[in-house]
PDB file of N, CA and C in Angstrom:
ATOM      1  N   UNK A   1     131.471 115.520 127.213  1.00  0.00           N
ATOM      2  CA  UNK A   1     131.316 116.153 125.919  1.00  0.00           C
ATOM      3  C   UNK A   1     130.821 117.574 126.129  1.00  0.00           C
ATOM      4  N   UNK A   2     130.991 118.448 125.083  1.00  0.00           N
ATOM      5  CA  UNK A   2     130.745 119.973 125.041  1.00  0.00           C
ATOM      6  C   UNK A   2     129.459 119.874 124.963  1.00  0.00           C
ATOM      7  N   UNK A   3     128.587 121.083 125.269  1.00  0.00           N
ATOM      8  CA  UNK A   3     127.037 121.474 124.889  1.00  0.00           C
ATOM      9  C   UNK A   3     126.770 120.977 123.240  1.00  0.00           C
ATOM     10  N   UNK A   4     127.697 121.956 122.556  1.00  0.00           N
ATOM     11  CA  UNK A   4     127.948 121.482 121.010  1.00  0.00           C
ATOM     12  C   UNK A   4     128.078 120.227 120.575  1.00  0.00           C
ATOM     13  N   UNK A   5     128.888 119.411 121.346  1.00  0.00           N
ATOM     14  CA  UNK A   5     129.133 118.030 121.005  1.00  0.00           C
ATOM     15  C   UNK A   5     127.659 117.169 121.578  1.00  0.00           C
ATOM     16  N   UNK A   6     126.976 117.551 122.382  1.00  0.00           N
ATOM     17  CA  UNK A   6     125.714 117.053 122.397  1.00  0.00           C
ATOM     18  C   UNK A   6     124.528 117.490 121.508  1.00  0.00           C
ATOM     19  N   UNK A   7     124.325 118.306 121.377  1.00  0.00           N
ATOM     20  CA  UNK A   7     123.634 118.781 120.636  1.00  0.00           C
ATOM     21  C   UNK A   7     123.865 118.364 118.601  1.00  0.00           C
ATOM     22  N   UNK A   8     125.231 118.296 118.193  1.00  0.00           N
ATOM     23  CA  UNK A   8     125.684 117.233 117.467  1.00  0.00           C
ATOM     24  C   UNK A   8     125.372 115.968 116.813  1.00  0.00           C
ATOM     25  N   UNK A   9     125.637 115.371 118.380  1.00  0.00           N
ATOM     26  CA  UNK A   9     125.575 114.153 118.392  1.00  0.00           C
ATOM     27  C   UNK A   9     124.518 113.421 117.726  1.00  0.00           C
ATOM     28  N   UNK A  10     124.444 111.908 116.786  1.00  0.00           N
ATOM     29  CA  UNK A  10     122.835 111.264 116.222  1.00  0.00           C
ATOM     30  C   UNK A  10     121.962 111.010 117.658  1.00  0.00           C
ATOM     31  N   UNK A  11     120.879 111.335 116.874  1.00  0.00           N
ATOM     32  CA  UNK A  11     119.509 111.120 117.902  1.00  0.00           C
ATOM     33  C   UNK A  11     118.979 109.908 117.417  1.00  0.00           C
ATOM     34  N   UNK A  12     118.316 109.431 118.500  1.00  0.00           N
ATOM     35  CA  UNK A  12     117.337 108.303 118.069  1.00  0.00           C
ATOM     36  C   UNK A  12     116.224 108.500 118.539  1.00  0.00           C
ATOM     37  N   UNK A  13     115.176 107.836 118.605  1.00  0.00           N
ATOM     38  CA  UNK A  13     113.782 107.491 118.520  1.00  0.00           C
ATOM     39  C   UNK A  13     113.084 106.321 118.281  1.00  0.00           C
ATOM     40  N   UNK A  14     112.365 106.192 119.453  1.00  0.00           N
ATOM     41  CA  UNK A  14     111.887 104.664 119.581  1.00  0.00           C
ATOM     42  C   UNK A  14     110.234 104.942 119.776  1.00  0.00           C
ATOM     43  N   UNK A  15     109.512 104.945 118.987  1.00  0.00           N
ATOM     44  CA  UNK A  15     108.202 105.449 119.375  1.00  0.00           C
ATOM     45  C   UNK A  15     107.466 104.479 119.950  1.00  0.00           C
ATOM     46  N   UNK A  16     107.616 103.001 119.814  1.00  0.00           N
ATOM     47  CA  UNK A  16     106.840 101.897 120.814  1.00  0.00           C
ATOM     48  C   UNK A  16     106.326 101.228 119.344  1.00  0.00           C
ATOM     49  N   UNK A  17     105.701 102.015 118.847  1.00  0.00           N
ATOM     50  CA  UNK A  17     104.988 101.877 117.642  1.00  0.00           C
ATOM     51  C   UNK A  17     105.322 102.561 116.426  1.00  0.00           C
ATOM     52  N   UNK A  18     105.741 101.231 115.095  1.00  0.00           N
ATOM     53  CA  UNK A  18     105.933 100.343 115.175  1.00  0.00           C
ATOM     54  C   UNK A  18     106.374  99.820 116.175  1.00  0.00           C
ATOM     55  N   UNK A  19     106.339  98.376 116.855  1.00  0.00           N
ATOM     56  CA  UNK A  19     107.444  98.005 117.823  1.00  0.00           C
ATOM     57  C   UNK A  19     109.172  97.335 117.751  1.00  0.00           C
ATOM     58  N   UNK A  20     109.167  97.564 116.700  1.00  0.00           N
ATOM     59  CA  UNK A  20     110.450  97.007 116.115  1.00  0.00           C
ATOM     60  C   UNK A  20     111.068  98.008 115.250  1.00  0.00           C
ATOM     61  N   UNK A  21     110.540  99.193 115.504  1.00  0.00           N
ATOM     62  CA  UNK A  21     111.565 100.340 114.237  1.00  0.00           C
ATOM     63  C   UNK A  21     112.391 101.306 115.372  1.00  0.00           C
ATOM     64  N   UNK A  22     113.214 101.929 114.952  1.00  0.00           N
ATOM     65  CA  UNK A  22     114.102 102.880 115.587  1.00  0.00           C
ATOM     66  C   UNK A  22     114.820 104.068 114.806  1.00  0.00           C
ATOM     67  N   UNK A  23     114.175 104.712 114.698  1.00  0.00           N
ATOM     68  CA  UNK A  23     114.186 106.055 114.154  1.00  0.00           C
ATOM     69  C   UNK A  23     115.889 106.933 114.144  1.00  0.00           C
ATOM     70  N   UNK A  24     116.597 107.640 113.573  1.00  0.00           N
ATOM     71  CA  UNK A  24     118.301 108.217 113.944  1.00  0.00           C
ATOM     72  C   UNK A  24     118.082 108.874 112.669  1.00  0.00           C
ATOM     73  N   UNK A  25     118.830 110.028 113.181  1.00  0.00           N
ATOM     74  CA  UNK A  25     119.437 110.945 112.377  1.00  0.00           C
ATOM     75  C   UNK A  25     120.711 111.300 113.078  1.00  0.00           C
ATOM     76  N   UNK A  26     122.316 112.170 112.076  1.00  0.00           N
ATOM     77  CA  UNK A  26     122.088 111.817 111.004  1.00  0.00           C
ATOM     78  C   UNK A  26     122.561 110.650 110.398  1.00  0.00           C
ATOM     79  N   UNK A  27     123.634 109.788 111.466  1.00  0.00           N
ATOM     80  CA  UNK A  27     124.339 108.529 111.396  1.00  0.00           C
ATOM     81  C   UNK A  27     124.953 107.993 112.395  1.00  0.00           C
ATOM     82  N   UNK A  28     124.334 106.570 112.036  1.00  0.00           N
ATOM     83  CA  UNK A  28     124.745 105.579 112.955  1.00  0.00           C
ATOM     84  C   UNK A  28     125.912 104.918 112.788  1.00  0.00           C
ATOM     85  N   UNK A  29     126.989 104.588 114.028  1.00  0.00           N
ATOM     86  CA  UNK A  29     128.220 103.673 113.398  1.00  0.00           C
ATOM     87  C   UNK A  29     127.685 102.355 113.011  1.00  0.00           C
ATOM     88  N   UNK A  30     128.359 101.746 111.928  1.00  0.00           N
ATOM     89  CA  UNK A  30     127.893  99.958 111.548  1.00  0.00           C
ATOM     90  C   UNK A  30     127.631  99.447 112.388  1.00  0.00           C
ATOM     91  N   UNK A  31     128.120  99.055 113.365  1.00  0.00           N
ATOM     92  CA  UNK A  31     128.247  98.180 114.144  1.00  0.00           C
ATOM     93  C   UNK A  31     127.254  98.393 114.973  1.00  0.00           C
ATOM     94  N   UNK A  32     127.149  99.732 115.458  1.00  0.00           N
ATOM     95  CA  UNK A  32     125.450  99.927 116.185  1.00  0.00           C
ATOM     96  C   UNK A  32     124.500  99.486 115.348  1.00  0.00           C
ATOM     97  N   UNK A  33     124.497  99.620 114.235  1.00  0.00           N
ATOM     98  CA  UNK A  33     123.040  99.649 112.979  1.00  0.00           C
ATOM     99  C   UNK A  33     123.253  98.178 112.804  1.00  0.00           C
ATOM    100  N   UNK A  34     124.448  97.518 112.864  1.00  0.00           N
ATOM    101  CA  UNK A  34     124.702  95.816 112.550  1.00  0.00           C
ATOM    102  C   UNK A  34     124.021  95.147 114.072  1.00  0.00           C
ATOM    103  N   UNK A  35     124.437  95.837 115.285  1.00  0.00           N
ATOM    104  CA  UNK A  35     123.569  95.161 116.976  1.00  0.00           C
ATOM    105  C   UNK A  35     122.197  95.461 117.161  1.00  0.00           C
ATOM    106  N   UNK A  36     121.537  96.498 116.536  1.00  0.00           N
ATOM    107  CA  UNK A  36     120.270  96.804 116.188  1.00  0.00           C
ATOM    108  C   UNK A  36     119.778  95.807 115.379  1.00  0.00           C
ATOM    109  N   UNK A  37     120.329  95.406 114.232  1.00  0.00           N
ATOM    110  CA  UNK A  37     119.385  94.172 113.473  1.00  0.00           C
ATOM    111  C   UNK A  37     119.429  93.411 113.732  1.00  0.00           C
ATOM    112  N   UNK A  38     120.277  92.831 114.896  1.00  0.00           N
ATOM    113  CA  UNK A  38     120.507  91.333 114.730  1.00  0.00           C
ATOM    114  C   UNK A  38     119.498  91.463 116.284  1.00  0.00           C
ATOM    115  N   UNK A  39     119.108  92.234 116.673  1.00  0.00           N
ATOM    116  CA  UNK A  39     118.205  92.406 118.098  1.00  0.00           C
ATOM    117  C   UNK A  39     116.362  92.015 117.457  1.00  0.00           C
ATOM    118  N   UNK A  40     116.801  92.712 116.261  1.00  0.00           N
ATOM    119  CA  UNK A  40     115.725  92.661 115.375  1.00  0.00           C
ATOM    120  C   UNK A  40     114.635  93.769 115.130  1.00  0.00           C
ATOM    121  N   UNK A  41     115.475  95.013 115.792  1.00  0.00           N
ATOM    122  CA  UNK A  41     114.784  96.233 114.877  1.00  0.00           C
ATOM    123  C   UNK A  41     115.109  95.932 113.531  1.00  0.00           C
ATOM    124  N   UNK A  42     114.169  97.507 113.297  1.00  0.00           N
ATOM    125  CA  UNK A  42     114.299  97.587 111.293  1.00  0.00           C
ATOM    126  C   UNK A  42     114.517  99.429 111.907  1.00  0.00           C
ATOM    127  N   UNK A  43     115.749  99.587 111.420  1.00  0.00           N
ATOM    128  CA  UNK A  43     116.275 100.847 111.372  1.00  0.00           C
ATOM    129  C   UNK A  43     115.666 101.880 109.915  1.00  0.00           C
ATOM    130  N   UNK A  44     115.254 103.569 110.526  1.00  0.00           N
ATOM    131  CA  UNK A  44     115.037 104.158 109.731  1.00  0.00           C
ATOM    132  C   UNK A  44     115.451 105.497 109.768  1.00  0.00           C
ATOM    133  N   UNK A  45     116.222 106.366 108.700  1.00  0.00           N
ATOM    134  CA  UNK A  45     116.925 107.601 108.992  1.00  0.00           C
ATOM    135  C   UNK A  45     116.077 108.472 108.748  1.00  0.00           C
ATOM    136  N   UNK A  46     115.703 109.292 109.322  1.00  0.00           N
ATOM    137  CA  UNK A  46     115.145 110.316 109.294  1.00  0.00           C
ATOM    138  C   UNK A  46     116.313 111.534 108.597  1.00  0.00           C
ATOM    139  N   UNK A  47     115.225 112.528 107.861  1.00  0.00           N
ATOM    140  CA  UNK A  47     116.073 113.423 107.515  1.00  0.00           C
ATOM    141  C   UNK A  47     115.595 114.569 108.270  1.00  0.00           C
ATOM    142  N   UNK A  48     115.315 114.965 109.738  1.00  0.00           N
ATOM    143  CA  UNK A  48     114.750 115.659 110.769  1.00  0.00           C
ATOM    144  C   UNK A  48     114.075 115.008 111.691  1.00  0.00           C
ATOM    145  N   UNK A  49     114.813 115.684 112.976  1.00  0.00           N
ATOM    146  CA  UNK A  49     114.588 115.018 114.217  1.00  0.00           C
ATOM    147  C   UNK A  49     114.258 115.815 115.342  1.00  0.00           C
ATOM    148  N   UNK A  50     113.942 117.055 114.918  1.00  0.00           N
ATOM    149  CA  UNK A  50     113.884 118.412 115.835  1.00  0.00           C
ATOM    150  C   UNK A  50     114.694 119.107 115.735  1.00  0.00           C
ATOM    151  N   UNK A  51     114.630 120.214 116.543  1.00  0.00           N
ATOM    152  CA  UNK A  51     115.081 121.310 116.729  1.00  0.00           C
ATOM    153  C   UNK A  51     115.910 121.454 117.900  1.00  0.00           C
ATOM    154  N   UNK A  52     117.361 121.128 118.391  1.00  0.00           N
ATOM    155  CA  UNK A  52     117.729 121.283 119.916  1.00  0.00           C
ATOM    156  C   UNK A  52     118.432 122.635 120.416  1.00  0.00           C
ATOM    157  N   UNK A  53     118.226 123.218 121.214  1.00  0.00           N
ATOM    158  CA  UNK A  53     118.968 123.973 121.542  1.00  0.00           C
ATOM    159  C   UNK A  53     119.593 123.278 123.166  1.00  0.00           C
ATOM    160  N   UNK A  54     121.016 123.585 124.242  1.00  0.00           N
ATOM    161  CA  UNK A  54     120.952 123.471 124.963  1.00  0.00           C
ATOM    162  C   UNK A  54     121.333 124.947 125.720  1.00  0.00           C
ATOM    163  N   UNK A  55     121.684 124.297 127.077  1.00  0.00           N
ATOM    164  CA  UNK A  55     122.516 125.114 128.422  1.00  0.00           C
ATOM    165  C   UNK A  55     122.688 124.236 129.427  1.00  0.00           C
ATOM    166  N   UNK A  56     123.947 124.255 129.320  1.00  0.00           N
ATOM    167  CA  UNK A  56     124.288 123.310 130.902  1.00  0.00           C
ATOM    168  C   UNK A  56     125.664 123.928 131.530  1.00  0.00           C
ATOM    169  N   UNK A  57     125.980 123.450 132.911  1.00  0.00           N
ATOM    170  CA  UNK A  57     126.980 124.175 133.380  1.00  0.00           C
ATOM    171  C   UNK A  57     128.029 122.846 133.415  1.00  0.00           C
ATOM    172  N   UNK A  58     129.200 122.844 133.044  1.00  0.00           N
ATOM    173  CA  UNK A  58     129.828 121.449 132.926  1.00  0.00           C
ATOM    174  C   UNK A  58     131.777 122.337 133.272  1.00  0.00           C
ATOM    175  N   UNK A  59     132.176 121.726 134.101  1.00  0.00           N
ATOM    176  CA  UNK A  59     133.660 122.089 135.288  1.00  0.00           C
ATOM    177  C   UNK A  59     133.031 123.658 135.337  1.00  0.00           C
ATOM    178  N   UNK A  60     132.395 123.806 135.848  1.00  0.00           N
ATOM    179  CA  UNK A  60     132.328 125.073 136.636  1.00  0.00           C
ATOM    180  C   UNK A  60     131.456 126.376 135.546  1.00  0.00           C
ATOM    181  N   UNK A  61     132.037 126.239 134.412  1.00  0.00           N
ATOM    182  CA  UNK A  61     131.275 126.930 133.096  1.00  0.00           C
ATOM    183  C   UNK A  61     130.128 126.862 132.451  1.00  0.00           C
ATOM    184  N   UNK A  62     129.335 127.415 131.811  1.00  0.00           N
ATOM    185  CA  UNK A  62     128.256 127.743 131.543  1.00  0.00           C
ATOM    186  C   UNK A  62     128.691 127.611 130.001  1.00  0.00           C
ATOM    187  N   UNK A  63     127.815 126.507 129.710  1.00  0.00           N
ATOM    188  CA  UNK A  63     128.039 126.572 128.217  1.00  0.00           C
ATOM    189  C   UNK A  63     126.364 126.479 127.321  1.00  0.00           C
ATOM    190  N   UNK A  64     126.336 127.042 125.903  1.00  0.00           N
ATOM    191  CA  UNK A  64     125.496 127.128 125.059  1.00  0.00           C
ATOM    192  C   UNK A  64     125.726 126.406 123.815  1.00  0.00           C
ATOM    193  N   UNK A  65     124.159 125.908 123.077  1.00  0.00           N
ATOM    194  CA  UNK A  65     124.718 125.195 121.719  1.00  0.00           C
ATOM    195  C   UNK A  65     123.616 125.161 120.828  1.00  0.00           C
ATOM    196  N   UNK A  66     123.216 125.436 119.625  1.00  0.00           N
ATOM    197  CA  UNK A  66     122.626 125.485 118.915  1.00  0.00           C
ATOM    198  C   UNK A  66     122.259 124.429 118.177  1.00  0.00           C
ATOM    199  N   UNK A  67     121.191 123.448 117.590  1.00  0.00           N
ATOM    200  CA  UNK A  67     121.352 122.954 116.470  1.00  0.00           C
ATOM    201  C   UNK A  67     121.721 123.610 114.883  1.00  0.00           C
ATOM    202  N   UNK A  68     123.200 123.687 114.563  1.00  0.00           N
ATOM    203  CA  UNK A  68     123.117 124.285 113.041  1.00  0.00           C
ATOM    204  C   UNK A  68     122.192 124.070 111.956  1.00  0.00           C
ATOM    205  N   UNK A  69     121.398 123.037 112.251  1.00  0.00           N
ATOM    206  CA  UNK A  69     120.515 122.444 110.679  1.00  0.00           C
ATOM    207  C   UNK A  69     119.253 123.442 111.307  1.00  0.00           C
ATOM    208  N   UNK A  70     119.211 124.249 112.541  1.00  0.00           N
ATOM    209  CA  UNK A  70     117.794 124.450 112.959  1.00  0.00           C
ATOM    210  C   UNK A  70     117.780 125.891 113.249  1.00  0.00           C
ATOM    211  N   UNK A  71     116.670 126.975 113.832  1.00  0.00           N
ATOM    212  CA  UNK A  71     116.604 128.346 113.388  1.00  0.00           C
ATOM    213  C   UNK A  71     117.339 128.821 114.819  1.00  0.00           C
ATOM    214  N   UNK A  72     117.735 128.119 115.949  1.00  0.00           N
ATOM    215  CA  UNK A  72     117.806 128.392 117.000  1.00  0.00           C
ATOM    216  C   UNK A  72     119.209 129.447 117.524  1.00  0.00           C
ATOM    217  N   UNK A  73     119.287 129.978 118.052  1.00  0.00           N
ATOM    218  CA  UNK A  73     120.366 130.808 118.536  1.00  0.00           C
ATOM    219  C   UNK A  73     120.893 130.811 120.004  1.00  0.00           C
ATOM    220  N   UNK A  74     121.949 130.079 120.419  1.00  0.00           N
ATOM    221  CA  UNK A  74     122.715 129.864 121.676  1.00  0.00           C
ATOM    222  C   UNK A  74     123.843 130.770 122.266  1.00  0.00           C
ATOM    223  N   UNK A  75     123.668 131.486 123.200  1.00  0.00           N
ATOM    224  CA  UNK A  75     125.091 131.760 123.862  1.00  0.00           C
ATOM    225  C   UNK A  75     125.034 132.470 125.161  1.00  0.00           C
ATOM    226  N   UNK A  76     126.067 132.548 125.862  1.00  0.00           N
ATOM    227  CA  UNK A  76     126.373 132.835 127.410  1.00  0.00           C
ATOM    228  C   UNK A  76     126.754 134.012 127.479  1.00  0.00           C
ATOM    229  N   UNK A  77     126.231 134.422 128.147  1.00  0.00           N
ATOM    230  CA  UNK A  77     126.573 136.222 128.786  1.00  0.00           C
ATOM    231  C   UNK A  77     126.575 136.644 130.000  1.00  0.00           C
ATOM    232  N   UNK A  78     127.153 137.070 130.546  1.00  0.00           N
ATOM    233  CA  UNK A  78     127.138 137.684 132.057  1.00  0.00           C
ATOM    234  C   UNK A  78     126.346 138.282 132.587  1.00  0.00           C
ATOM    235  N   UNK A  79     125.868 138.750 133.009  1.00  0.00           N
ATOM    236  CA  UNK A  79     124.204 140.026 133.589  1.00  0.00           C
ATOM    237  C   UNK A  79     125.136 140.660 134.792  1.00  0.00           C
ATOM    238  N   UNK A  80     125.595 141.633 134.822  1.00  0.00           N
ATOM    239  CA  UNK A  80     126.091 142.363 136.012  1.00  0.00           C
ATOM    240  C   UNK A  80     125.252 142.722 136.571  1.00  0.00           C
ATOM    241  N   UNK A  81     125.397 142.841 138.302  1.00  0.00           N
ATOM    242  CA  UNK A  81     124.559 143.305 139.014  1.00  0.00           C
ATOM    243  C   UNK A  81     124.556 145.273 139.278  1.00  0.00           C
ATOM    244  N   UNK A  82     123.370 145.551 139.920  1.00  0.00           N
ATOM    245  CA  UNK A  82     123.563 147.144 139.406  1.00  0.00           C
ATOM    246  C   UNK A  82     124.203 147.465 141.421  1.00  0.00           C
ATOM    247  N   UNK A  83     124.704 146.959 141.779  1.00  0.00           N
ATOM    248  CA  UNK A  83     125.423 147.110 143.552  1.00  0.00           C
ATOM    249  C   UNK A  83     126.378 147.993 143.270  1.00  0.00           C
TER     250      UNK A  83
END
């Protein structure tokens, strides 16, 4: 997946405590939220989950990604050397 497509992606959160809740924003597929209850969490959506920004290098490229819901600003630039 892209920087973007991670950064995207629902988050979860398992804080220990409660010990049976599991925290996601901003959506879960059914069927995850249907294998979660029957495990016997109690699922809860958060409407904020942080702030992510990334950088990773993925086939050889250098990629950047912002969370859009968040104040953060991502991107890749070159730095030439002064030789």
């Amino acid at each position: 997946m892209s920087a973007q497509q991670a950064v995207d992606a629902t988050r979860v959160h398992h804080q220990l405590l409660p010990v049976n809740q599991i925290a996601y924003n901003p959506e879960l597929p059914e069927d995850v939220k249907d294998g979660l209850q029957m495990m016997g969490y109690h699922l809860k959506k958060n409407n904020y989950m942080g702030d992510v920004q990334i950088i990773t290098h993925i086939n050889g490229q250098w990629q950047a990604a912002s969370d859009k819901l968040g104040v953060g600003v991502s991107d890749v630039f070159e730095v030439k050397s002064r030789e």
